[in-house]
N, C-alpha and C. Protein backbone atom coordinates (compact mmCIF):
# COMPACT_ATOMS: atom_id res chain seq x y z
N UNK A 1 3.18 10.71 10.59
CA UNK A 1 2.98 10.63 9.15
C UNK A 1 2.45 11.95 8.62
N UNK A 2 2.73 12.60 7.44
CA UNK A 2 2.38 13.49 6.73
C UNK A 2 1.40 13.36 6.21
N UNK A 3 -0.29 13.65 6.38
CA UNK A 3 -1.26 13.55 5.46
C UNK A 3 -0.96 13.74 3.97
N UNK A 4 -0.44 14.38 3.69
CA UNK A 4 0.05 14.98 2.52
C UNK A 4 0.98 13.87 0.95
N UNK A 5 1.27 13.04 2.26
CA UNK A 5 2.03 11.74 1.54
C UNK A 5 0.76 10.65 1.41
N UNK A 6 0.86 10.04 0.28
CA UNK A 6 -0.05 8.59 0.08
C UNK A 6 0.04 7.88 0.95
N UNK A 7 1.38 7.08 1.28
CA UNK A 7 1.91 6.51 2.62
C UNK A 7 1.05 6.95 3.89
N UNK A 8 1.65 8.16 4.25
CA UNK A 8 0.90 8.64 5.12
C UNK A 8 -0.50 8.74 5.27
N UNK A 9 -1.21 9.22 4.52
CA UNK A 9 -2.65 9.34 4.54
C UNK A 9 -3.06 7.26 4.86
N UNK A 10 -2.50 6.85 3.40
CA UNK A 10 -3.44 5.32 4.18
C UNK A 10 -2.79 4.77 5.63
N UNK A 11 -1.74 5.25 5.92
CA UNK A 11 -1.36 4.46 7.38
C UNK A 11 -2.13 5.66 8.11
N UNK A 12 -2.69 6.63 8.17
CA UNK A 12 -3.67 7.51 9.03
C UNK A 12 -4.88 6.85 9.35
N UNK A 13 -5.34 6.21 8.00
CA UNK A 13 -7.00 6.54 7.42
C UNK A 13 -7.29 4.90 7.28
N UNK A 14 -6.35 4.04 7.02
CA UNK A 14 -6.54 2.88 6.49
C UNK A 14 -7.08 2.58 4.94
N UNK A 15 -7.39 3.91 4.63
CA UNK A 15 -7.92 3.93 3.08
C UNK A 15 -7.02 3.47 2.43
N UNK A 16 -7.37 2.51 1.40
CA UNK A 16 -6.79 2.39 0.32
C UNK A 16 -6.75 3.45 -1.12
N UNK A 17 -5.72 3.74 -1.73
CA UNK A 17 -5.63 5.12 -2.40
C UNK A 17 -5.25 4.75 -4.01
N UNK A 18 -6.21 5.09 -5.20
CA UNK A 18 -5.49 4.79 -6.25
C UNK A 18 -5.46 5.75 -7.22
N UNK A 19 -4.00 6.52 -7.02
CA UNK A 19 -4.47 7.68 -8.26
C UNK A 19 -4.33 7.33 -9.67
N UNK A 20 -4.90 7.81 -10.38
CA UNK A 20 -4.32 7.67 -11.71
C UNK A 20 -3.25 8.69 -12.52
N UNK A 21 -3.32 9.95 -12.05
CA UNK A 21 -2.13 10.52 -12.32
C UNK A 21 -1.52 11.61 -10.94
N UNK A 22 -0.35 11.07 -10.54
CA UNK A 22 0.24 11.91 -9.03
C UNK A 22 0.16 13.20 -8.93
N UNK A 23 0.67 13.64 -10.09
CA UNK A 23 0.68 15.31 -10.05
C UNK A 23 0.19 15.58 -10.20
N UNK A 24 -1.40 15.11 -9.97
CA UNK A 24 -2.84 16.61 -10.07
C UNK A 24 -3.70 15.63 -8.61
N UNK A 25 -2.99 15.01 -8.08
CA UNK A 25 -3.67 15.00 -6.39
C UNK A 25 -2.52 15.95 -5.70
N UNK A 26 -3.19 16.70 -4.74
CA UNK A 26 -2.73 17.12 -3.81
C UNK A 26 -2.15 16.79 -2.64
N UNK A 27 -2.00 15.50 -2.33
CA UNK A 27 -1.37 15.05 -1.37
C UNK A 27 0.05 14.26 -2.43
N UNK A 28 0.49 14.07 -2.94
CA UNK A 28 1.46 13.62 -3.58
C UNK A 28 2.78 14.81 -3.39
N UNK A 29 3.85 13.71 -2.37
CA UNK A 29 5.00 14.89 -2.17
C UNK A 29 6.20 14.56 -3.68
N UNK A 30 5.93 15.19 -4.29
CA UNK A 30 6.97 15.64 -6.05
C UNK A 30 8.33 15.43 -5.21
N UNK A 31 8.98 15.65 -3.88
CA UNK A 31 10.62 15.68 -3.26
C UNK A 31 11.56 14.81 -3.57
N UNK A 32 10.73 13.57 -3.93
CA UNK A 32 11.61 12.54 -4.25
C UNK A 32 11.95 12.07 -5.37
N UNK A 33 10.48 12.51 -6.20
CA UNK A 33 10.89 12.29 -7.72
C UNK A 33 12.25 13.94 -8.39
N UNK A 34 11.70 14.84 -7.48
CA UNK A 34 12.63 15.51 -7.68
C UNK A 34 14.22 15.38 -7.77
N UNK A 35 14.22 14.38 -6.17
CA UNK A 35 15.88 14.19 -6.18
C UNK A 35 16.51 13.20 -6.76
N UNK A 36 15.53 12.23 -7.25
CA UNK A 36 15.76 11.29 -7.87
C UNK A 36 15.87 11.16 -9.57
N UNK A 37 14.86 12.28 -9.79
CA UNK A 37 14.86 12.14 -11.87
C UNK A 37 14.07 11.40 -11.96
N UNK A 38 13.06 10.81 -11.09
CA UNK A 38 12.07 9.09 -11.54
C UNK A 38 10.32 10.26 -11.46
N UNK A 39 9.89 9.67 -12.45
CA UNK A 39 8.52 10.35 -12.80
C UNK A 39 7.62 9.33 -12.18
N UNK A 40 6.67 9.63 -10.99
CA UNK A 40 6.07 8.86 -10.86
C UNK A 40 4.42 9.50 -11.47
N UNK A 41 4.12 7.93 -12.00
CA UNK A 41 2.84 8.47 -12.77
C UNK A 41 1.68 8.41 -12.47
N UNK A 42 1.10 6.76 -11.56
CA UNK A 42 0.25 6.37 -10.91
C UNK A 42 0.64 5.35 -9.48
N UNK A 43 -0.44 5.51 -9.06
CA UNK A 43 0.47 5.00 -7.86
C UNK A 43 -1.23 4.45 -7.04
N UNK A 44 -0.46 3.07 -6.50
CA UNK A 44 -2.03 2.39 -5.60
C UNK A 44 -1.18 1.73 -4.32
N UNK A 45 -2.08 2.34 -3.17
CA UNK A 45 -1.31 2.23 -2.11
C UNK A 45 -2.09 1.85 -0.98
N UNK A 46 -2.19 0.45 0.18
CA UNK A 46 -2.86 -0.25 0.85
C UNK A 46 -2.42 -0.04 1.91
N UNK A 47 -3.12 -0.56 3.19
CA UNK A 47 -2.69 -0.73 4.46
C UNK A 47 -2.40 -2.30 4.47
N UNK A 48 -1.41 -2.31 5.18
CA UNK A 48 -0.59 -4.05 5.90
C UNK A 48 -1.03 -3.70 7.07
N UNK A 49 -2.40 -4.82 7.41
CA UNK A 49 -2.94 -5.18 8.84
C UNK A 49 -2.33 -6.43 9.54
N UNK A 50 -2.06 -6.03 10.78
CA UNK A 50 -1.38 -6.86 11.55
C UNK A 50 -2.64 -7.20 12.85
N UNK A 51 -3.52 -7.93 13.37
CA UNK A 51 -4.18 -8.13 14.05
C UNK A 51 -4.70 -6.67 14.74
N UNK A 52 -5.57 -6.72 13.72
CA UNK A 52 -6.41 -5.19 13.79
C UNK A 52 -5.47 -3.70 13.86
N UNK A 53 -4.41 -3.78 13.50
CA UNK A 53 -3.81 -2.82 13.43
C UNK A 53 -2.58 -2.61 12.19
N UNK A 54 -2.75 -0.86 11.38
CA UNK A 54 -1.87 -0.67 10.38
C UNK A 54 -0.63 -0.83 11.06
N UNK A 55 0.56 -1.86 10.36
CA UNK A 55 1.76 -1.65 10.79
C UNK A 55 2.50 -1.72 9.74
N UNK A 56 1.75 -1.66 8.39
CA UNK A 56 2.78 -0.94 7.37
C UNK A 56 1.79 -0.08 5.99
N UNK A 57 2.52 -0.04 5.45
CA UNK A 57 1.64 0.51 4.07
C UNK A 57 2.56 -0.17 2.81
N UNK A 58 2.04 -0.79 1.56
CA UNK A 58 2.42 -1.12 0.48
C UNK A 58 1.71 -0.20 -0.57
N UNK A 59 3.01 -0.41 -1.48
CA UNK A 59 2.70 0.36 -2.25
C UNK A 59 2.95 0.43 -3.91
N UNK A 60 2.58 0.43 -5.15
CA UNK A 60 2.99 -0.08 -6.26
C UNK A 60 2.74 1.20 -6.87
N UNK A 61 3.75 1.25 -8.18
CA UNK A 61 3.67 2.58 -8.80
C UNK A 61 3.70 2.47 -10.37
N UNK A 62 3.23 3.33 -11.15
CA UNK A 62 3.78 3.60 -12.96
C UNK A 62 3.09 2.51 -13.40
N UNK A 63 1.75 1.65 -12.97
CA UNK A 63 1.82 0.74 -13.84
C UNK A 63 0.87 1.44 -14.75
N UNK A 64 0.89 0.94 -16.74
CA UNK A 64 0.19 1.49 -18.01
C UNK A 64 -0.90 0.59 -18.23
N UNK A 65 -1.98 0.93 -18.82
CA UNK A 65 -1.96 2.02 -18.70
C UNK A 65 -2.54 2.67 -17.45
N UNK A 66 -3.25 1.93 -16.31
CA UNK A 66 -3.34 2.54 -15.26
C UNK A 66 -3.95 1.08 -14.19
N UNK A 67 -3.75 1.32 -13.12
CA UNK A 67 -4.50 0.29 -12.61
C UNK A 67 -6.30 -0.25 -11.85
N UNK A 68 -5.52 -1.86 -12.27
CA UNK A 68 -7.87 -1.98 -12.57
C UNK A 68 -8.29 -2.29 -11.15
N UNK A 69 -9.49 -2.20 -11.19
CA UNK A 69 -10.01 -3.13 -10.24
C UNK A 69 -8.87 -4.58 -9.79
N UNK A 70 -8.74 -5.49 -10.76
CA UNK A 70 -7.99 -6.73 -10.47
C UNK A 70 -6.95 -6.45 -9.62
N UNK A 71 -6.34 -5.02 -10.22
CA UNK A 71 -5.31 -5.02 -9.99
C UNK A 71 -5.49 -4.91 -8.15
N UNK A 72 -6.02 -4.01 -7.46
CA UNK A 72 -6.59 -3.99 -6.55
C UNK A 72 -6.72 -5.09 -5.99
N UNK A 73 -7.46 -6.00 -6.49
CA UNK A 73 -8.11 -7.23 -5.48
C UNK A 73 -6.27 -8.20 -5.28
N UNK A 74 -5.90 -8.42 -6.02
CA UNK A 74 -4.80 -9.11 -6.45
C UNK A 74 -3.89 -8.54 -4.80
N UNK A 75 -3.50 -7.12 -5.36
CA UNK A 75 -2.99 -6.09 -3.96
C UNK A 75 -3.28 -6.57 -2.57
N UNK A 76 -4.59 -6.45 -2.78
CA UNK A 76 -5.36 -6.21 -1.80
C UNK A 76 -5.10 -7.81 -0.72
N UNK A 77 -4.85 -8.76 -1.38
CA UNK A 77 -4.54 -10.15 -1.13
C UNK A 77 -3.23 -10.10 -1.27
N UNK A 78 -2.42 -9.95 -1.58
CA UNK A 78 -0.92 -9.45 -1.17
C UNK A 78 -0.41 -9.20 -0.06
N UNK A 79 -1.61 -7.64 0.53
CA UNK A 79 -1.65 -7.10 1.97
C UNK A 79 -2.11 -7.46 2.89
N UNK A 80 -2.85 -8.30 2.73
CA UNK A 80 -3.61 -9.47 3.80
C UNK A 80 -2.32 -10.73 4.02
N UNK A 81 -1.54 -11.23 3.06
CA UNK A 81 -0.70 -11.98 3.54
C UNK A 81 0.80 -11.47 4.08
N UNK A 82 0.73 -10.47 3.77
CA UNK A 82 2.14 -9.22 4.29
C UNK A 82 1.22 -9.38 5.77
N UNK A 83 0.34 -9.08 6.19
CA UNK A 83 0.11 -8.86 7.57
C UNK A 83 0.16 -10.04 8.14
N UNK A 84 -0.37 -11.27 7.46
CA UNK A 84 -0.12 -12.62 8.16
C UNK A 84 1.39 -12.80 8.23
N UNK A 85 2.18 -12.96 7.55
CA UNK A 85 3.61 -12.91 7.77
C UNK A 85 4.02 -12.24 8.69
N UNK A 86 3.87 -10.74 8.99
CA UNK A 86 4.50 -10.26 9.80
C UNK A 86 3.80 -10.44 11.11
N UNK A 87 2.58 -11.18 11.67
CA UNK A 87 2.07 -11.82 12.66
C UNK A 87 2.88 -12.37 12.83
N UNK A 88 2.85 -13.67 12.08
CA UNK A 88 3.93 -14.92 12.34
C UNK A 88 5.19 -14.30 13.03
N UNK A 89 5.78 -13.65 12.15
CA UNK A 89 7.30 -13.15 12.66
C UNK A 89 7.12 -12.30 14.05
N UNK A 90 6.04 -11.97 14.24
CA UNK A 90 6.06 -11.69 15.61
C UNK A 90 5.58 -12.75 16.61
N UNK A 91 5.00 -13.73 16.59
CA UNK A 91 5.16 -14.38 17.50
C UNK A 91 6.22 -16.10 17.18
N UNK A 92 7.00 -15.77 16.27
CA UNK A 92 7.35 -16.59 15.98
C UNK A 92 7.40 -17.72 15.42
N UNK A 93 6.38 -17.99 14.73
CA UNK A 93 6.07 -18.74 14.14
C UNK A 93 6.72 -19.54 12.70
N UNK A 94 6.80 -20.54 12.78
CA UNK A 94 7.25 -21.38 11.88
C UNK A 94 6.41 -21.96 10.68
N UNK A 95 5.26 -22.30 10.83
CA UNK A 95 4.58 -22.82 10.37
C UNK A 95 3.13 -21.68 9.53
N UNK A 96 2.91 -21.98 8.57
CA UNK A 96 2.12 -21.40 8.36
C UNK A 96 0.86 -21.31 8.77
N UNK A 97 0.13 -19.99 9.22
CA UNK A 97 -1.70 -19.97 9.69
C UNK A 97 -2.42 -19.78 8.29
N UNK A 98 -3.41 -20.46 8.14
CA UNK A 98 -4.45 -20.53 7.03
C UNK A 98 -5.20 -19.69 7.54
N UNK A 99 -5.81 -18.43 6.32
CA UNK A 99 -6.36 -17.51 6.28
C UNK A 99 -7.69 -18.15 5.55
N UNK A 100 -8.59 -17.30 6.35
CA UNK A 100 -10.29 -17.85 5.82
C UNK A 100 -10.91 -16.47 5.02
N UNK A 101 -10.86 -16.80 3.75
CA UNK A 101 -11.38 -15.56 3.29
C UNK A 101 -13.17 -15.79 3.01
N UNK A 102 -13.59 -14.62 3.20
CA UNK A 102 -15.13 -14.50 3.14
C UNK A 102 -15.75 -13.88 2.30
């Protein structure tokens, strides 16, 4: 992973990352909005834990006028069940596991 990328940095660091505007952090790679024409403006980006370990990163972008706290916690419970899912799908599972939040 590229420190340099959001992606990258939270699948490094496990940090969760929320800029409010891309183009004045320094780790934000501009390559894609380049090849693409798409302006990205803000961007909040989590780790997907899979039984103690990052095995993905999510990520949401442009929302106005920027994103809150809620928005975060909301995420943040999103990425906790992205990691339970992809548990399941690794051991196969059919049935759903109930998560105990604290």
């Amino acid at each position: 992973y590229q420190r340099r990328v959001h992606g990258g940095h939270v699948a490094m660091t496990g940090e969760s990352v929320s800029i409010k505007d891309a183009y004045s952090d320094s780790r934000f790679n501009r390559d894609i909005d380049k090849k693409t024409g798409y302006r990205t403006k803000s961007i909040l980006c989590m780790p997907v834990v899979c039984e103690n370990e990052i095995v993905a990163v999510a990520q949401l972008v442009n929302k106005e006028p920027e994103f809150t706290e809620e928005d975060e916690a909301t995420f943040n419970t999103f990425s906790t069940y992205a990691g339970a899912s992809l548990r399941n799908a690794r051991y196969g599972l059919t049935r759903p596991i109930s998560l105990a939040f604290g």
